[in-house]
Protein backbone atom coordinates (compact mmCIF):
# COMPACT_ATOMS: atom_id res chain seq x y z
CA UNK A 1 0.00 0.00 0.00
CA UNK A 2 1.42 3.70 -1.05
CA UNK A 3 2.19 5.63 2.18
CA UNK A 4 1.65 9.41 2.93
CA UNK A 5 5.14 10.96 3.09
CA UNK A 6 5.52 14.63 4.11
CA UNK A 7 7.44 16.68 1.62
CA UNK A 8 9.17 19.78 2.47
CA UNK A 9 9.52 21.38 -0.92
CA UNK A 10 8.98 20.25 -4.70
CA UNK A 11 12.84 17.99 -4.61
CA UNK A 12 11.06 15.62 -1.62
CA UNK A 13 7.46 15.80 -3.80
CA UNK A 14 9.17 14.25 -7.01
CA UNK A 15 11.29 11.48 -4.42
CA UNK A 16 8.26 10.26 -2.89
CA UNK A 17 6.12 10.19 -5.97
CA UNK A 18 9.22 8.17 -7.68
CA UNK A 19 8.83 5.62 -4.96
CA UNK A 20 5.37 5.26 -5.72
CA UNK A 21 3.49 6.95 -2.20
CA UNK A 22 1.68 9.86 -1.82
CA UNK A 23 2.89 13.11 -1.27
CA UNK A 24 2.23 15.49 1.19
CA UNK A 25 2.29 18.68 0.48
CA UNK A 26 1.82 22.02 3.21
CA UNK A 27 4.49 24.28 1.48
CA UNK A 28 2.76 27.38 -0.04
CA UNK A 29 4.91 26.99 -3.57
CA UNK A 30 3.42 26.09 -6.78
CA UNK A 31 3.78 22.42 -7.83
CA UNK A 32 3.18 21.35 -10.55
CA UNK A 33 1.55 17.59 -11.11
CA UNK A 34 1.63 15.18 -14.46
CA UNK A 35 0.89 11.16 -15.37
CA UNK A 36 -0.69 9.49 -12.47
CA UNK A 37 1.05 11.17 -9.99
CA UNK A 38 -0.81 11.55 -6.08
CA UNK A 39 -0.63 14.13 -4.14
CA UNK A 40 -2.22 15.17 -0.12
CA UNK A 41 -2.14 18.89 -0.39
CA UNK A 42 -2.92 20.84 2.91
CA UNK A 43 -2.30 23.50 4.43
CA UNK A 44 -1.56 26.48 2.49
CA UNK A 45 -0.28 24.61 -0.38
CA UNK A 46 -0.60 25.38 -4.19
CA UNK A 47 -0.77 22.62 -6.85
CA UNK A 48 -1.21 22.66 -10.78
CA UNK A 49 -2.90 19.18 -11.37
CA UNK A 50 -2.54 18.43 -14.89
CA UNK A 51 -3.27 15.14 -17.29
CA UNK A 52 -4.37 12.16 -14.63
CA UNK A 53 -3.13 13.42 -11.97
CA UNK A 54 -4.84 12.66 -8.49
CA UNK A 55 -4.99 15.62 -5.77
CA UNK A 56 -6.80 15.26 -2.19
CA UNK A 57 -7.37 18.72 -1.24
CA UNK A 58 -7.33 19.55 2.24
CA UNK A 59 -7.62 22.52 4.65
CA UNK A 60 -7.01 26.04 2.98
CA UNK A 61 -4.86 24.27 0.13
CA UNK A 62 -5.41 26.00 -3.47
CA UNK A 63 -5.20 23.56 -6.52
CA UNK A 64 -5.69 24.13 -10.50
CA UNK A 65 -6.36 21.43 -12.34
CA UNK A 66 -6.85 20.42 -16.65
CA UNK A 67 -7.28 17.47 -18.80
CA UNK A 68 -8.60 14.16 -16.83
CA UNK A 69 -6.94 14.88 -13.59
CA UNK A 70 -9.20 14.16 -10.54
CA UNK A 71 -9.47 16.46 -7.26
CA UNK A 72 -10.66 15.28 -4.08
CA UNK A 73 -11.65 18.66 -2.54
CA UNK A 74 -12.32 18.98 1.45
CA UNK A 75 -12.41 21.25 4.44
CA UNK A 76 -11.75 24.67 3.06
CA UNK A 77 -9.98 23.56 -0.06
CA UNK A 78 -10.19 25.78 -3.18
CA UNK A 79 -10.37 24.28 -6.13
CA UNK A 80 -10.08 25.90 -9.94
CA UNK A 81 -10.97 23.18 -12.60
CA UNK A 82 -11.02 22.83 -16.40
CA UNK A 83 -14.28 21.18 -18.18
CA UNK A 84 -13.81 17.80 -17.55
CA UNK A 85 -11.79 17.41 -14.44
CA UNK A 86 -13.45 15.43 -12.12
CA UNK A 87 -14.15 17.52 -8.41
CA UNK A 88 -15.34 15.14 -5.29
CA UNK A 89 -16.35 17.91 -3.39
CA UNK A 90 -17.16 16.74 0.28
CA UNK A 91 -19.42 18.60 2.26
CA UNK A 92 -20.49 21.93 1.52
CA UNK A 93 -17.36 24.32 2.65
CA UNK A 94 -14.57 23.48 -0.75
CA UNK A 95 -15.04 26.41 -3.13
CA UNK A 96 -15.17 24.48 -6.63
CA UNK A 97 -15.21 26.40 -10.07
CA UNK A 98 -15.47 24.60 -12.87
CA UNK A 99 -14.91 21.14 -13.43
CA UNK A 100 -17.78 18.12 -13.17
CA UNK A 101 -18.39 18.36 -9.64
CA UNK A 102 -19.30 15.55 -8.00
CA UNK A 103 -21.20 16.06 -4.33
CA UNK A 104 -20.26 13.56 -1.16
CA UNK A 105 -22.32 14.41 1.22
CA UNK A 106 -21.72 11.94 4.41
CA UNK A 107 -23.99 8.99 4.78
CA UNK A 108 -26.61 9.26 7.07
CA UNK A 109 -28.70 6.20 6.84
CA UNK A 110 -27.60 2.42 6.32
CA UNK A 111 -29.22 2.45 3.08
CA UNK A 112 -26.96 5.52 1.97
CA UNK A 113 -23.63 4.23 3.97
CA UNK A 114 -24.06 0.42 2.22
CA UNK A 115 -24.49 2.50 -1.31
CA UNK A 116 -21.91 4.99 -0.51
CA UNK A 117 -19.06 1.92 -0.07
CA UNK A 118 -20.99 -0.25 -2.41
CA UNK A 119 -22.00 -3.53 -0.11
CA UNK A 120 -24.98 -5.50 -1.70
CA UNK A 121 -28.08 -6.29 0.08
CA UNK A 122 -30.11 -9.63 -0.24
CA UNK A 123 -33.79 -9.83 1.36
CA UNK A 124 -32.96 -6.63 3.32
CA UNK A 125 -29.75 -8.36 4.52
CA UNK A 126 -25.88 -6.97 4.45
CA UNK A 127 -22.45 -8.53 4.52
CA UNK A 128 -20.62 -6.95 6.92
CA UNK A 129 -16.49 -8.15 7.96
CA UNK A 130 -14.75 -7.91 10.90
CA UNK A 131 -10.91 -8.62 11.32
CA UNK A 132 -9.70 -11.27 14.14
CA UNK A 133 -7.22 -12.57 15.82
CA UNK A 134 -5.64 -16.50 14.34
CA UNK A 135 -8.46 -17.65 17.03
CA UNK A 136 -11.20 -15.98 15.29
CA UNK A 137 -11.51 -12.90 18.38
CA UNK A 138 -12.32 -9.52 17.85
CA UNK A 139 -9.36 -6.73 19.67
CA UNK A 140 -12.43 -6.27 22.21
CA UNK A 141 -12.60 -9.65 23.03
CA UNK A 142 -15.68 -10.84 21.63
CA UNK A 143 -15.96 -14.24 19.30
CA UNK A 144 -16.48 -14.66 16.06
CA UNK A 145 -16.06 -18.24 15.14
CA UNK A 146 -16.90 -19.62 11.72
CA UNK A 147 -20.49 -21.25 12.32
CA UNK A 148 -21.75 -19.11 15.28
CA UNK A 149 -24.11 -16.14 15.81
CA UNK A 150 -22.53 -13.51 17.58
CA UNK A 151 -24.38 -10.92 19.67
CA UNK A 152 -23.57 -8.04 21.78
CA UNK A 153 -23.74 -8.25 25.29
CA UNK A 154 -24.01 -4.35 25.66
CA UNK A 155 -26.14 -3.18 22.94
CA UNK A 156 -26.98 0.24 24.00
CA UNK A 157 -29.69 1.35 21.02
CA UNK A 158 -26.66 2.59 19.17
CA UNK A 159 -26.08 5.60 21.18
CA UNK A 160 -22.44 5.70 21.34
CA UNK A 161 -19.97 5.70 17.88
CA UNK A 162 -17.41 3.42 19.90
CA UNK A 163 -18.46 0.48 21.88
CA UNK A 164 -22.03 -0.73 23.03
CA UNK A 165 -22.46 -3.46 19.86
CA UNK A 166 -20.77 -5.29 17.25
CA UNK A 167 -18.91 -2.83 14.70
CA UNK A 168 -18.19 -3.98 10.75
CA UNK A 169 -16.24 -2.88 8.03
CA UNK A 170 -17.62 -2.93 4.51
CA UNK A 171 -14.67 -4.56 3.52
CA UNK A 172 -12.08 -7.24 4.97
CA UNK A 173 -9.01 -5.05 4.48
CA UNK A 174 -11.21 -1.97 5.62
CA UNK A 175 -11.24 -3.99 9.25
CA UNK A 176 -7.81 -3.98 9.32
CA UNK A 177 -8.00 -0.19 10.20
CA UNK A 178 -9.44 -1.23 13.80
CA UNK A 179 -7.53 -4.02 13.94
CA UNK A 180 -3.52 -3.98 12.33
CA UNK A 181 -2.24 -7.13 13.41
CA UNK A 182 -5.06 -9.14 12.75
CA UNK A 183 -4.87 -12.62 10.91
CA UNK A 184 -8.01 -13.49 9.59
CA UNK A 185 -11.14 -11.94 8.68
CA UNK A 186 -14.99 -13.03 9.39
CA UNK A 187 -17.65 -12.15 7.24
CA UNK A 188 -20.97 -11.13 8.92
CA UNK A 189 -24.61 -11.11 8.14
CA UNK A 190 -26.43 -8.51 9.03
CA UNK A 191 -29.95 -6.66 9.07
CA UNK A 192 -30.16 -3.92 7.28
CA UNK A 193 -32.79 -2.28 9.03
CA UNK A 194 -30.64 -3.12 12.50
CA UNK A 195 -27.55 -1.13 11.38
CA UNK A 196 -26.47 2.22 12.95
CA UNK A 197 -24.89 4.74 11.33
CA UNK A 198 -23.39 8.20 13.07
CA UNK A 199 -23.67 10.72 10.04
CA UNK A 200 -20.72 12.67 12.50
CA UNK A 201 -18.60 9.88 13.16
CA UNK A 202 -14.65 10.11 14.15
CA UNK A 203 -14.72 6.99 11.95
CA UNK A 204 -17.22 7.02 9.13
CA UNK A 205 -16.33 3.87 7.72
CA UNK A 206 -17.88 1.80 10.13
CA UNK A 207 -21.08 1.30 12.00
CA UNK A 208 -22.34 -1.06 14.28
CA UNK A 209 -25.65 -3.65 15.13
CA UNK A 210 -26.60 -5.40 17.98
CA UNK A 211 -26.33 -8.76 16.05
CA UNK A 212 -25.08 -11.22 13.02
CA UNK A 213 -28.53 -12.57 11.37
CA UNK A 214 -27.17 -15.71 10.31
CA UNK A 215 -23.97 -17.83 10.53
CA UNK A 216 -21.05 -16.06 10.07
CA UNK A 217 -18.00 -17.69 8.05
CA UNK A 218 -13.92 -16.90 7.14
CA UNK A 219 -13.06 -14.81 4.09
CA UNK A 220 -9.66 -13.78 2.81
CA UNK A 221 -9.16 -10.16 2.21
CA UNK A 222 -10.63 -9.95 -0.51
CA UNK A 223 -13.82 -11.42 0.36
CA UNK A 224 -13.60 -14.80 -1.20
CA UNK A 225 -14.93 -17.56 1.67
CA UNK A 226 -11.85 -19.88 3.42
CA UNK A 227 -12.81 -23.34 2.97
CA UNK A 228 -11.00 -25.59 5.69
């Protein structure tokens, strides 16, 4: 996986994009951007985005962009763009001219959260993964053995973001954010219509339910089931 490397000036920006991570960029200098390159620009930073280049705009950073280069525009990110640059502008505070904007607006349903990281649904049920230990247990301590049920013990309604239910990843390798070291991954049926989402979440990319519906089984991290 690219990593995020913090650049001091435009010499470190070209190193780290040579060894293929993502650049982070606060200085206030122009940069300029070609071929696939990725930059993080924050701060007060200036960047010239040009062919398919990739920019995540942060904070009070400033980017131009032409041709089929891409802009991920946040916070109070400013944002000039050609005809057919693509702008995800997320939230309502970026300041986007031109371009084909695109508008992410957070998720605040678990119909909109399952579309928003594209999980399918089956007779109003989701798949759901969680990321264990080599003995199938969640970093809270709670079981998820191939072939079982699990439940929470401490449901609380959904009230709190952080414990007080079972918590799932849309994705196997998405789990691995709550869980770094883990060594295999569960996946977990779910109902739809049981699934909490916090539209102001610290960490938007999960939610959590009081239950599995159904058996839960092993997956790789891609999703395709372990057979043992």
């Amino acid at each position: 996986m690219n990593r995020r490397v913090e650049c001091a000036d435009a010499a470190a920006v070209e190193k780290a994009l040579a060894a293929g991570n993502i650049a982070v960029v606060r200085f206030p200098d122009w940069i300029t951007l070609g071929g696939s390159a990725h930059v993080e620009a924050r701060g007060s930073a200036h960047v010239e985005a040009r062919e398919s280049a990739h920019v995540e705009a942060w904070e009070s950073a400033h980017v131009e962009a032409w041709g089929s280069a891409h802009v991920e525009a946040r916070e109070s990110a400013h944002v000039e763009a050609s005809k057919l640059v693509a702008v995800h502008r997320h939230g309502s505070t970026p300041v986007v001219t031109g371009g084909v904007i695109i508008q992410v607006d957070k998720p605040k349903t678990a119909g909109e959260w399952l579309d928003f990281y594209g999980v399918p649904t089956v007779d109003g049920i989701a798949v759901l993964y969680k990321a264990v230990d080599d003995k199938c247990v969640s970093p809270h301590g709670l079981a998820y053995e191939p072939g079982t049920i699990p439940s929470a013990p401490d449901w609380d309604g959904g009230k709190a973001e952080c414990g007080g239910g079972l918590h799932f990843s849309p994705a196997p390798f998405m789990a691995l954010t709550y869980a770094s070291d883990a060594k295999r991954f569960i996946a977990c049926p779910v109902l739809v219509s049981e699934i909490v989402v916090h539209p102001d979440a610290t960490y938007p990319d999960k939610v959590k339910a009081p239950r599995c519906i159904a058996p839960v089984w092993e997956v790789d991290r891609y999703g395709n089931e372990v057979r043992t």
